[in-house]
PDB file of N, CA and C in Angstrom:
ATOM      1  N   UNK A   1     -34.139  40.271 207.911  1.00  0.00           N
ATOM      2  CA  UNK A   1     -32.865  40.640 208.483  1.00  0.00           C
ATOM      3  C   UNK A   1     -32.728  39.890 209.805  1.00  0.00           C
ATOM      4  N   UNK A   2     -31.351  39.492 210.022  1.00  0.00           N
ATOM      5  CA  UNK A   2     -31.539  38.474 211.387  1.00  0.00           C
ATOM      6  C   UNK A   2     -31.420  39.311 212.354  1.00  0.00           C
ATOM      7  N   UNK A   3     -30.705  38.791 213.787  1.00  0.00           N
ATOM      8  CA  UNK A   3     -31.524  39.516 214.775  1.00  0.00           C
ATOM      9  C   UNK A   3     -29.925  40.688 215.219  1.00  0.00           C
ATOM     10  N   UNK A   4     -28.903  39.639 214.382  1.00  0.00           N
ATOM     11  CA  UNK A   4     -27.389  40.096 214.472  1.00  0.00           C
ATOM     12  C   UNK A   4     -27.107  41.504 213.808  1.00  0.00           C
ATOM     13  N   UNK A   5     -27.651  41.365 212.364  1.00  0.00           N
ATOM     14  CA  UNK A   5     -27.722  42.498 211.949  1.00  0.00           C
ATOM     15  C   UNK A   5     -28.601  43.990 212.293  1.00  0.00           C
ATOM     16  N   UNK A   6     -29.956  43.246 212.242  1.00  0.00           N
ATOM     17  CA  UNK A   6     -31.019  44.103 213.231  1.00  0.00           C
ATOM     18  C   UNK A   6     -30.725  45.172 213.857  1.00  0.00           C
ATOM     19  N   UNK A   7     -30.131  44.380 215.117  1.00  0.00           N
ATOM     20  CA  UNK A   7     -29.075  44.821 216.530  1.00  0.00           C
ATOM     21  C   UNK A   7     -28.147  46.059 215.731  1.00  0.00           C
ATOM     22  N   UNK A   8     -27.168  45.529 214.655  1.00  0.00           N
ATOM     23  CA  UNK A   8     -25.924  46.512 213.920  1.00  0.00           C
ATOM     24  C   UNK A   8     -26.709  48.002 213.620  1.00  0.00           C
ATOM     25  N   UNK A   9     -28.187  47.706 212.679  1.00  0.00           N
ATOM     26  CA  UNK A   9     -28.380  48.377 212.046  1.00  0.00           C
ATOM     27  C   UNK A   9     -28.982  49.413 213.307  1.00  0.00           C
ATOM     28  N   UNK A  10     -30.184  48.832 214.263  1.00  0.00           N
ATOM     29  CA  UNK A  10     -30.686  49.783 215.219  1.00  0.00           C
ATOM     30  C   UNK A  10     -29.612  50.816 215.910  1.00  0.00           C
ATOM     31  N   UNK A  11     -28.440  50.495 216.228  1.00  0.00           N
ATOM     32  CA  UNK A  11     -27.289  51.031 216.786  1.00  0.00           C
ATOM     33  C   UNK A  11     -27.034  52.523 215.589  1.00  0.00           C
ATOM     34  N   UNK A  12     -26.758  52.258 214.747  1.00  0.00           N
ATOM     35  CA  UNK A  12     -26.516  53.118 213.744  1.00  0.00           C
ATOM     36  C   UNK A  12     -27.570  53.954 214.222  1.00  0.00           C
ATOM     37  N   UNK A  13     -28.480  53.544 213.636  1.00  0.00           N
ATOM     38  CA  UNK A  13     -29.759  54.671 213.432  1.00  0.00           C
ATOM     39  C   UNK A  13     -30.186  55.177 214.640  1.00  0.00           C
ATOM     40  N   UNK A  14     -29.789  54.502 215.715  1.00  0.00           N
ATOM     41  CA  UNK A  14     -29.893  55.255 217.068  1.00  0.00           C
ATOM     42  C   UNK A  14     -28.633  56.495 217.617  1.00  0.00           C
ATOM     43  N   UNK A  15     -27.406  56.202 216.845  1.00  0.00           N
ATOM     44  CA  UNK A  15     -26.221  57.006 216.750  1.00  0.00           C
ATOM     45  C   UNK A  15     -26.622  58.211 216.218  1.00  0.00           C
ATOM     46  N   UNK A  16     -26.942  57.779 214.980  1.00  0.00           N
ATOM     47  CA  UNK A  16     -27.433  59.233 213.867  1.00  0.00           C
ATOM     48  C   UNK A  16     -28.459  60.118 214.297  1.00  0.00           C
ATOM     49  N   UNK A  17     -29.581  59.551 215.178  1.00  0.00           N
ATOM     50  CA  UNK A  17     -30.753  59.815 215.868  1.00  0.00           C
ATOM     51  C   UNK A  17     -29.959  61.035 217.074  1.00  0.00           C
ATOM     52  N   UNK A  18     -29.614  60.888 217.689  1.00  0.00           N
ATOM     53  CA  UNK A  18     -28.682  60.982 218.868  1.00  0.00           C
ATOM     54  C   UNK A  18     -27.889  62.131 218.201  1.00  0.00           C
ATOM     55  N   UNK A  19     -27.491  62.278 217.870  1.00  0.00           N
ATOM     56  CA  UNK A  19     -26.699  63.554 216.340  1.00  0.00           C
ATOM     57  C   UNK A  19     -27.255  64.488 216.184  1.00  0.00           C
ATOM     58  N   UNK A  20     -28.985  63.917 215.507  1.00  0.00           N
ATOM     59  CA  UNK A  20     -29.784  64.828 214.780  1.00  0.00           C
ATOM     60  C   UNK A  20     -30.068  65.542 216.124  1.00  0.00           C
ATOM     61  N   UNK A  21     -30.744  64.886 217.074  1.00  0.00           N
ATOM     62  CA  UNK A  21     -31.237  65.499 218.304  1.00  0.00           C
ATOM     63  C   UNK A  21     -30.652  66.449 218.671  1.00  0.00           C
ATOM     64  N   UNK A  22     -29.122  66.823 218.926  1.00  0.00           N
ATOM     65  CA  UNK A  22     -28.233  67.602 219.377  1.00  0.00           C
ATOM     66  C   UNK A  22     -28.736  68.883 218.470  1.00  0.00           C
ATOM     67  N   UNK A  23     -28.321  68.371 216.741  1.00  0.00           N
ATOM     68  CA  UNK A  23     -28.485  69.693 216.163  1.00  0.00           C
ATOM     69  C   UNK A  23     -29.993  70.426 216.060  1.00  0.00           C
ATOM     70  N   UNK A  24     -30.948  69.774 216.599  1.00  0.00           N
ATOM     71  CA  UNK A  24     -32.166  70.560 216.484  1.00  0.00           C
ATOM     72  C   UNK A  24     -32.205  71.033 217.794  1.00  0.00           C
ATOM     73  N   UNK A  25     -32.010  70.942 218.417  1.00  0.00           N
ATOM     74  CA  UNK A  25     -31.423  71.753 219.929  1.00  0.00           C
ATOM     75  C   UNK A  25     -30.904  72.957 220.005  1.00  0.00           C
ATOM     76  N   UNK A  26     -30.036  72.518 218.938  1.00  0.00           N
ATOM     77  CA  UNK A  26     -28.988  74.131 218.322  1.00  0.00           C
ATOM     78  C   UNK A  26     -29.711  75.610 218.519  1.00  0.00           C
ATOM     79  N   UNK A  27     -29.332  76.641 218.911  1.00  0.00           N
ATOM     80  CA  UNK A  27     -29.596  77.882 218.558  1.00  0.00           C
ATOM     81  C   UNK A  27     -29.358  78.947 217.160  1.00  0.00           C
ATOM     82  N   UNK A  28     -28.755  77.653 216.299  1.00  0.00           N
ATOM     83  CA  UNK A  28     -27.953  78.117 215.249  1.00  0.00           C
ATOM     84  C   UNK A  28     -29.074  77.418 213.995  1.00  0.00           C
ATOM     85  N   UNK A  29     -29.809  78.311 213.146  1.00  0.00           N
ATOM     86  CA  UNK A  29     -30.752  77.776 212.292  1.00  0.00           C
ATOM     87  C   UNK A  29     -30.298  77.085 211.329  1.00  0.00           C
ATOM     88  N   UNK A  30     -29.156  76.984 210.693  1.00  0.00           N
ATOM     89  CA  UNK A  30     -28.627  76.256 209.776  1.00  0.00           C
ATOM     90  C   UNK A  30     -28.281  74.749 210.455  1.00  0.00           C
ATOM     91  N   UNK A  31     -27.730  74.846 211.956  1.00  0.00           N
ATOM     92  CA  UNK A  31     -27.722  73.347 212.323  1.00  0.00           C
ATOM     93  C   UNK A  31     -28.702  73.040 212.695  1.00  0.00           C
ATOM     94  N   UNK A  32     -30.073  73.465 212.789  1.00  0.00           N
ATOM     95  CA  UNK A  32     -31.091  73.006 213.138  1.00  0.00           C
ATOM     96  C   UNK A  32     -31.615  72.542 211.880  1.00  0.00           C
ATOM     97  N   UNK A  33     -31.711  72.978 210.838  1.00  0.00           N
ATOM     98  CA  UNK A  33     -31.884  72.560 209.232  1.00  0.00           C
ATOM     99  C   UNK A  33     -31.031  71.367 209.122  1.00  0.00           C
ATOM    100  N   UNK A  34     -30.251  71.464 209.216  1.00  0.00           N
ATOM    101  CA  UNK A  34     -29.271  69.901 209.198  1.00  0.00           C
ATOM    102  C   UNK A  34     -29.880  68.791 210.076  1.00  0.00           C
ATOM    103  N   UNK A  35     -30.517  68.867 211.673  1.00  0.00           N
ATOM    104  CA  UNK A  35     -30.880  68.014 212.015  1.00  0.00           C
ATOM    105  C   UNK A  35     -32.768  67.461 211.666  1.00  0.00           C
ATOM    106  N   UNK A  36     -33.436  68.608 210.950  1.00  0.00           N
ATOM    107  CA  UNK A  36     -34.119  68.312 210.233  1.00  0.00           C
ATOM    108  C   UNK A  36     -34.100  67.300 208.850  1.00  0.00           C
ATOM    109  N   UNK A  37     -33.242  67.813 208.454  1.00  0.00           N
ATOM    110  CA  UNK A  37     -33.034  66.811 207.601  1.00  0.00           C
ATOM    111  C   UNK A  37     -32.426  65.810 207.832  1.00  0.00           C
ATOM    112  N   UNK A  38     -31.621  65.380 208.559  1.00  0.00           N
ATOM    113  CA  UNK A  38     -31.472  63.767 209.401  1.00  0.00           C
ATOM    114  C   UNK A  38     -32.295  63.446 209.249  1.00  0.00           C
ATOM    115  N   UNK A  39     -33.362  63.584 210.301  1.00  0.00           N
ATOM    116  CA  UNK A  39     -34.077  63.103 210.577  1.00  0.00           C
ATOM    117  C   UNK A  39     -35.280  62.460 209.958  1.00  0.00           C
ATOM    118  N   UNK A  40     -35.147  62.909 208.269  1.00  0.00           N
ATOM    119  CA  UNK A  40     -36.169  62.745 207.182  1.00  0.00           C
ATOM    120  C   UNK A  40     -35.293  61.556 206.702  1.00  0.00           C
ATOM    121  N   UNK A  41     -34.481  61.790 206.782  1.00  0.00           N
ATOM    122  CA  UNK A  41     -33.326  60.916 206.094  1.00  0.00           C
ATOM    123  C   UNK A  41     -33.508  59.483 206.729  1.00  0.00           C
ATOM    124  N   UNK A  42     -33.209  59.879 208.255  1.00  0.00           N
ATOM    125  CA  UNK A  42     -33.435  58.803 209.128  1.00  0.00           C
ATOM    126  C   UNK A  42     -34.862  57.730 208.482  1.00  0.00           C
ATOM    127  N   UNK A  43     -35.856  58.618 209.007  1.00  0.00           N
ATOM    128  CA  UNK A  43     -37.479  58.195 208.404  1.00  0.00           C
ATOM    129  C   UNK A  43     -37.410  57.459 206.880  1.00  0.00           C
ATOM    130  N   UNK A  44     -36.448  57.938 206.388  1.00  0.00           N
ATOM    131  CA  UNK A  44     -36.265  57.121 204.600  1.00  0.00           C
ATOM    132  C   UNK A  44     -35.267  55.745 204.743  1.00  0.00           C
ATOM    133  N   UNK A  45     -34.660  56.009 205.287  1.00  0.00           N
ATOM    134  CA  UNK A  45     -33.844  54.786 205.407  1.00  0.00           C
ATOM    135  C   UNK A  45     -34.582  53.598 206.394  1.00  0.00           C
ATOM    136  N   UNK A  46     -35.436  53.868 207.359  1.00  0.00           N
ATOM    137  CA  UNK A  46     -35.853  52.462 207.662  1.00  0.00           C
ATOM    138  C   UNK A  46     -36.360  52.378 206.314  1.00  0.00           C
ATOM    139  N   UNK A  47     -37.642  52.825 206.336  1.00  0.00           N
ATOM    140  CA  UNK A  47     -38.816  52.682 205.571  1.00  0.00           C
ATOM    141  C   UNK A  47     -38.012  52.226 204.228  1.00  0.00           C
ATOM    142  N   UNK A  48     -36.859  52.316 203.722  1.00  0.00           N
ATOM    143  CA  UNK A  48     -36.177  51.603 202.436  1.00  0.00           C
ATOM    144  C   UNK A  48     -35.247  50.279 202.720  1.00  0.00           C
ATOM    145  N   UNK A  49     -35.411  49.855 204.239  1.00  0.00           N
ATOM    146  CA  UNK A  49     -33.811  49.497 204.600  1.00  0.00           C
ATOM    147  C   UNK A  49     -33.856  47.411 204.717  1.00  0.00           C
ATOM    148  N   UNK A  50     -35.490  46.901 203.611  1.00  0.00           N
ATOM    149  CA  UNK A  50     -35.611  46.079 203.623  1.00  0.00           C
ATOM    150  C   UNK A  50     -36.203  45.264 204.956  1.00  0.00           C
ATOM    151  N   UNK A  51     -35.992  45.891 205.970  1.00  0.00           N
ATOM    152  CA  UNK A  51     -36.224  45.390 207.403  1.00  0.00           C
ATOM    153  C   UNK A  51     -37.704  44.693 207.340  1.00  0.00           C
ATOM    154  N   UNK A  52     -38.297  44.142 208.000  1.00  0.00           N
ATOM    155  CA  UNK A  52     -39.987  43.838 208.051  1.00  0.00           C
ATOM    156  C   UNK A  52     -40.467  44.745 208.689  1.00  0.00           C
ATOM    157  N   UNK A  53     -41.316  44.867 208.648  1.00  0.00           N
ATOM    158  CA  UNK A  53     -42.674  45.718 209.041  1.00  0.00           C
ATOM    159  C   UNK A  53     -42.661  45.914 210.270  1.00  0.00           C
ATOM    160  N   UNK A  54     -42.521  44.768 211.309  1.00  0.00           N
ATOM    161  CA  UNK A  54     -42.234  44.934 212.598  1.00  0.00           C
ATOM    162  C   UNK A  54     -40.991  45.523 213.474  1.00  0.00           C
ATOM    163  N   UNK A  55     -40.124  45.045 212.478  1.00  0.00           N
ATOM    164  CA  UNK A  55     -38.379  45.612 212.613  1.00  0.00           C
ATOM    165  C   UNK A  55     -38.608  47.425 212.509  1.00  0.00           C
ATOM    166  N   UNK A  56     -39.351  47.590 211.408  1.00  0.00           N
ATOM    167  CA  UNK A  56     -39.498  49.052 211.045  1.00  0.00           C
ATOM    168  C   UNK A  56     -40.245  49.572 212.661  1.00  0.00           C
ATOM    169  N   UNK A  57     -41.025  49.251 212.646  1.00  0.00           N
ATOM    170  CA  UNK A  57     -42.100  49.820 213.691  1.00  0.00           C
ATOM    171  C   UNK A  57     -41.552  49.792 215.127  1.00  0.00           C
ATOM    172  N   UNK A  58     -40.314  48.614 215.478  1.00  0.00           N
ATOM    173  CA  UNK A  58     -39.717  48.763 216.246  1.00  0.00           C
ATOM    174  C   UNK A  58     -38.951  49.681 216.574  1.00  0.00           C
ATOM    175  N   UNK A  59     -37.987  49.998 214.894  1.00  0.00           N
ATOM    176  CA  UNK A  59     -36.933  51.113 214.928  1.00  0.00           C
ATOM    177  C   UNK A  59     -37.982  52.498 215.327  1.00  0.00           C
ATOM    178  N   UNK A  60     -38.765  52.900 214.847  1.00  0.00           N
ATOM    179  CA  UNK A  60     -39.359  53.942 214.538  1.00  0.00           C
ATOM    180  C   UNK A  60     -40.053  54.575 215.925  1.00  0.00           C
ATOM    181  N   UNK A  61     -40.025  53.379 216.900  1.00  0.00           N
ATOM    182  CA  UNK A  61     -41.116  53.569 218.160  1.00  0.00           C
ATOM    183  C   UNK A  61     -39.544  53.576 219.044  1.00  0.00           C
ATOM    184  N   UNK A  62     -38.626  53.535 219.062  1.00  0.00           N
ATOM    185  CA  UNK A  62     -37.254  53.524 219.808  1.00  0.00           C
ATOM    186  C   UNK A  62     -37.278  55.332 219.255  1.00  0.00           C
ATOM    187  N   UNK A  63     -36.864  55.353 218.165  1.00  0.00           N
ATOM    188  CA  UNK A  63     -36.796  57.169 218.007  1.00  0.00           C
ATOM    189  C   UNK A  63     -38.101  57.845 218.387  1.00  0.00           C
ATOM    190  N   UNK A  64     -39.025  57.669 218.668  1.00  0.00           N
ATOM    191  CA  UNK A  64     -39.872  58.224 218.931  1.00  0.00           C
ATOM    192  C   UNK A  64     -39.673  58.321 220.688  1.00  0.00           C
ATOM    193  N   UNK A  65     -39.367  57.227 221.157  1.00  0.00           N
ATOM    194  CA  UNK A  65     -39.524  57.289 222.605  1.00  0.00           C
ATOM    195  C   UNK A  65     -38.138  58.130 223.362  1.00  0.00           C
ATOM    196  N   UNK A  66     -37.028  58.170 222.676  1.00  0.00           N
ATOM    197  CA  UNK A  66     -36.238  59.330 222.507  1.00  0.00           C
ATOM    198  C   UNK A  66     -36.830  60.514 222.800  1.00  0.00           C
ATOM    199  N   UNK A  67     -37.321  60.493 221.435  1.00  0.00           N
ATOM    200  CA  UNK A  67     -37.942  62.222 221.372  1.00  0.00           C
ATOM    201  C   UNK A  67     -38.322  62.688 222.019  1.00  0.00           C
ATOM    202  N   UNK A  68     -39.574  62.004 223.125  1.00  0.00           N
ATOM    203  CA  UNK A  68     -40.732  62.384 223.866  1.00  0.00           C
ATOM    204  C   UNK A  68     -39.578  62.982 225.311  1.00  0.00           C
ATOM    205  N   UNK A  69     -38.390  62.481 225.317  1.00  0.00           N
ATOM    206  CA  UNK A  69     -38.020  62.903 226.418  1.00  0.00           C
ATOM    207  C   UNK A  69     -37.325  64.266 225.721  1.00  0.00           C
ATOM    208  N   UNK A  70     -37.072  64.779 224.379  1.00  0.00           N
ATOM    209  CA  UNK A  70     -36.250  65.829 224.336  1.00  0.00           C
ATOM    210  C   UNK A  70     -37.395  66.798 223.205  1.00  0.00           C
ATOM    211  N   UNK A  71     -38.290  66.141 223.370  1.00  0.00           N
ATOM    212  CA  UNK A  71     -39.257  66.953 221.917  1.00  0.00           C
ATOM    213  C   UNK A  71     -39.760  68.371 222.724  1.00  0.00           C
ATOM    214  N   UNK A  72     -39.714  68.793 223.585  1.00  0.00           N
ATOM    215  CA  UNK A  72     -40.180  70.033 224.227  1.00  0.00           C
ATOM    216  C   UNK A  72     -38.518  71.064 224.468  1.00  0.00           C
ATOM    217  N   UNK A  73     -37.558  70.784 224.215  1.00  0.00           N
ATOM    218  CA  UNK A  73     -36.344  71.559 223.895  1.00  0.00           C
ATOM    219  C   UNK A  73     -36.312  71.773 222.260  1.00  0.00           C
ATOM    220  N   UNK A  74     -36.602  70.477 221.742  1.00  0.00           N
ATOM    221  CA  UNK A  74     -36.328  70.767 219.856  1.00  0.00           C
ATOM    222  C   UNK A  74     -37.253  71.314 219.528  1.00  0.00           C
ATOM    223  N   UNK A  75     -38.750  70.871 220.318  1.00  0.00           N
ATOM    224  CA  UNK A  75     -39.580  72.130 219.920  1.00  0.00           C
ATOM    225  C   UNK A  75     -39.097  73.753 219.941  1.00  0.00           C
ATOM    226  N   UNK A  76     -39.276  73.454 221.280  1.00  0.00           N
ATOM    227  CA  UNK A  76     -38.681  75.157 221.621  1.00  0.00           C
ATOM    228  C   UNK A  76     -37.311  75.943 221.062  1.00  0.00           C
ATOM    229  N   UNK A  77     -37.053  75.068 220.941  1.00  0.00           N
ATOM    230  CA  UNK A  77     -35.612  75.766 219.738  1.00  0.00           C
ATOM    231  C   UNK A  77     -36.108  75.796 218.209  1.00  0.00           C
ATOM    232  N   UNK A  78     -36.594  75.453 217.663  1.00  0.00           N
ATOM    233  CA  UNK A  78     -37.358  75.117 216.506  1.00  0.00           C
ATOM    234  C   UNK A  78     -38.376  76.683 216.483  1.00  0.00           C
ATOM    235  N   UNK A  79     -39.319  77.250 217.427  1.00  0.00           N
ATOM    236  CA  UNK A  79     -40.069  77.653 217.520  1.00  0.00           C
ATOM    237  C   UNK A  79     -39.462  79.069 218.224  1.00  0.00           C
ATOM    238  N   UNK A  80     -38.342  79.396 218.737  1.00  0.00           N
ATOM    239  CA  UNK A  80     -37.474  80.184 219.016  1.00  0.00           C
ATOM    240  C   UNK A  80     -36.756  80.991 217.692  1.00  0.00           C
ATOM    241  N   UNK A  81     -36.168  80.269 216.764  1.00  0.00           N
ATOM    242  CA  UNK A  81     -35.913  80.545 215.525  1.00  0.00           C
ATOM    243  C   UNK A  81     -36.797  80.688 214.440  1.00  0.00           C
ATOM    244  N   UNK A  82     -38.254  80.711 215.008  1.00  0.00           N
ATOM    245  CA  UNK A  82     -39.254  81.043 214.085  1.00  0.00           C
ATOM    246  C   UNK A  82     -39.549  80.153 213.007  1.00  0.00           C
ATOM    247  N   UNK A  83     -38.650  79.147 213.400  1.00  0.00           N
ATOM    248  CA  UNK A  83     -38.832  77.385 212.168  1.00  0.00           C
ATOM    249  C   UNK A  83     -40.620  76.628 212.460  1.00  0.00           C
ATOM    250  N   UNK A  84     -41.138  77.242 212.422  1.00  0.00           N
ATOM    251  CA  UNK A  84     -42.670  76.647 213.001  1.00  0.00           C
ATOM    252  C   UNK A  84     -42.731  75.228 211.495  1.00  0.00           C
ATOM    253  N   UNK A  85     -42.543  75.487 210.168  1.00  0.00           N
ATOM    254  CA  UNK A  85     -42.668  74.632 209.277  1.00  0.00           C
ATOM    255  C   UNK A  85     -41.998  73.712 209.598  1.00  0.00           C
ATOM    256  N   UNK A  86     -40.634  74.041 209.953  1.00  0.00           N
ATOM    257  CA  UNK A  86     -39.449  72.299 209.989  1.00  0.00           C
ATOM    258  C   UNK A  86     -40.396  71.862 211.392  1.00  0.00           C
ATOM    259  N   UNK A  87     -40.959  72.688 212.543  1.00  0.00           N
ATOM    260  CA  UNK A  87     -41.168  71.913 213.630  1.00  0.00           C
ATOM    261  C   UNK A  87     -42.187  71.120 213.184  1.00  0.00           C
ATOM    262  N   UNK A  88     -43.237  71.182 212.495  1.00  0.00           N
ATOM    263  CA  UNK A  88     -44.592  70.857 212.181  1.00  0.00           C
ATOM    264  C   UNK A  88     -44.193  69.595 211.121  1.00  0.00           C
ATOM    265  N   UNK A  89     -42.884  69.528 210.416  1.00  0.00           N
ATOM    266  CA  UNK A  89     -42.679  68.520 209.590  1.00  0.00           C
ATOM    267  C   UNK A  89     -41.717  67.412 210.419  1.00  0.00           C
ATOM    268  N   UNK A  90     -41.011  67.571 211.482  1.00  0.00           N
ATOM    269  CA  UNK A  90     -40.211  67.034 212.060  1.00  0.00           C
ATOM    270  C   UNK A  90     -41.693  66.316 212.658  1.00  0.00           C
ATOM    271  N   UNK A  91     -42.741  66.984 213.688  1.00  0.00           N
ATOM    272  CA  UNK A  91     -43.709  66.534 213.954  1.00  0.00           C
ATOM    273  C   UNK A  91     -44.424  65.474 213.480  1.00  0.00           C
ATOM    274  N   UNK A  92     -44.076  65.647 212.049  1.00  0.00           N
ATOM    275  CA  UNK A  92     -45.405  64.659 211.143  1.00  0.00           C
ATOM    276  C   UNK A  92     -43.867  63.701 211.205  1.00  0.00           C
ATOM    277  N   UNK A  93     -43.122  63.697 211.012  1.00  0.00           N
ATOM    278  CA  UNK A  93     -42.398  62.433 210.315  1.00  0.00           C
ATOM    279  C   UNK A  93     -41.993  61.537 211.557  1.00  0.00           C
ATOM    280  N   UNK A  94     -42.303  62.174 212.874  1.00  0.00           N
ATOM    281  CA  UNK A  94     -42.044  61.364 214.209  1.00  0.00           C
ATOM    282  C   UNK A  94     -43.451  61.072 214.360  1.00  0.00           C
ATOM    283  N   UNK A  95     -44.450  61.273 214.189  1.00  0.00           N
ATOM    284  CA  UNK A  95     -45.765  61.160 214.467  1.00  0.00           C
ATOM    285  C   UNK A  95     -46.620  61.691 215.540  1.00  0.00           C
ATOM    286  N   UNK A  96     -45.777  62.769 215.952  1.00  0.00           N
ATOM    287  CA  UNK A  96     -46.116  64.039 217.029  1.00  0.00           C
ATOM    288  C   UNK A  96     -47.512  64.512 216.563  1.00  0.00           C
ATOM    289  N   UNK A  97     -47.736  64.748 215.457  1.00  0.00           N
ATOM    290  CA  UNK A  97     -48.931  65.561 214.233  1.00  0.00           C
ATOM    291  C   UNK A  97     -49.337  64.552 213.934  1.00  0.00           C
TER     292      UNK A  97
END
């Protein structure tokens, strides 16, 4: 993928990223289920999205470095609503676990 598209595609997935984040924040367990599942979604679409290996690892270390600044609110909202499983799987698919 060139560096034009790259650029298109990281934007997206940093949009959607940015989305999910909000709804796992939520106090509301059903939008927190929704941004769980983004976020798996997210994790499937690099990993399918043809990119190289490095492109992937790039995208994947940009959402991660996100997180680290908001992963102790989505925790705690996650763990507030008694979601300990989605937190522990959101965990593994960011590489928190």
């Amino acid at each position: 993928m060139d560096n034009k598209k790259f650029r298109k595609f990281a934007k997206e997935i940093n949009t959607k990223a940015e989305l999910a984040f909000s709804r796992l924040s939520s106090p509301n367990e059903e939008t927190q289920r929704a941004g769980v599942q983004m976020m798996e979604e997210l994790h499937n679409v690099i990993s399918l999205s043809g990119m190289s290996p490095a492109q992937q690892t790039s995208l994947r270390k940009s959402l991660r470095t996100k997180l680290e600044s908001e992963w102790g609110t989505v925790s705690d909202a996650l763990m507030k609503s008694d979601r300990h499983a989605d937190q522990q799987r959101l965990g593994k698919v960011l590489g928190k676990f």
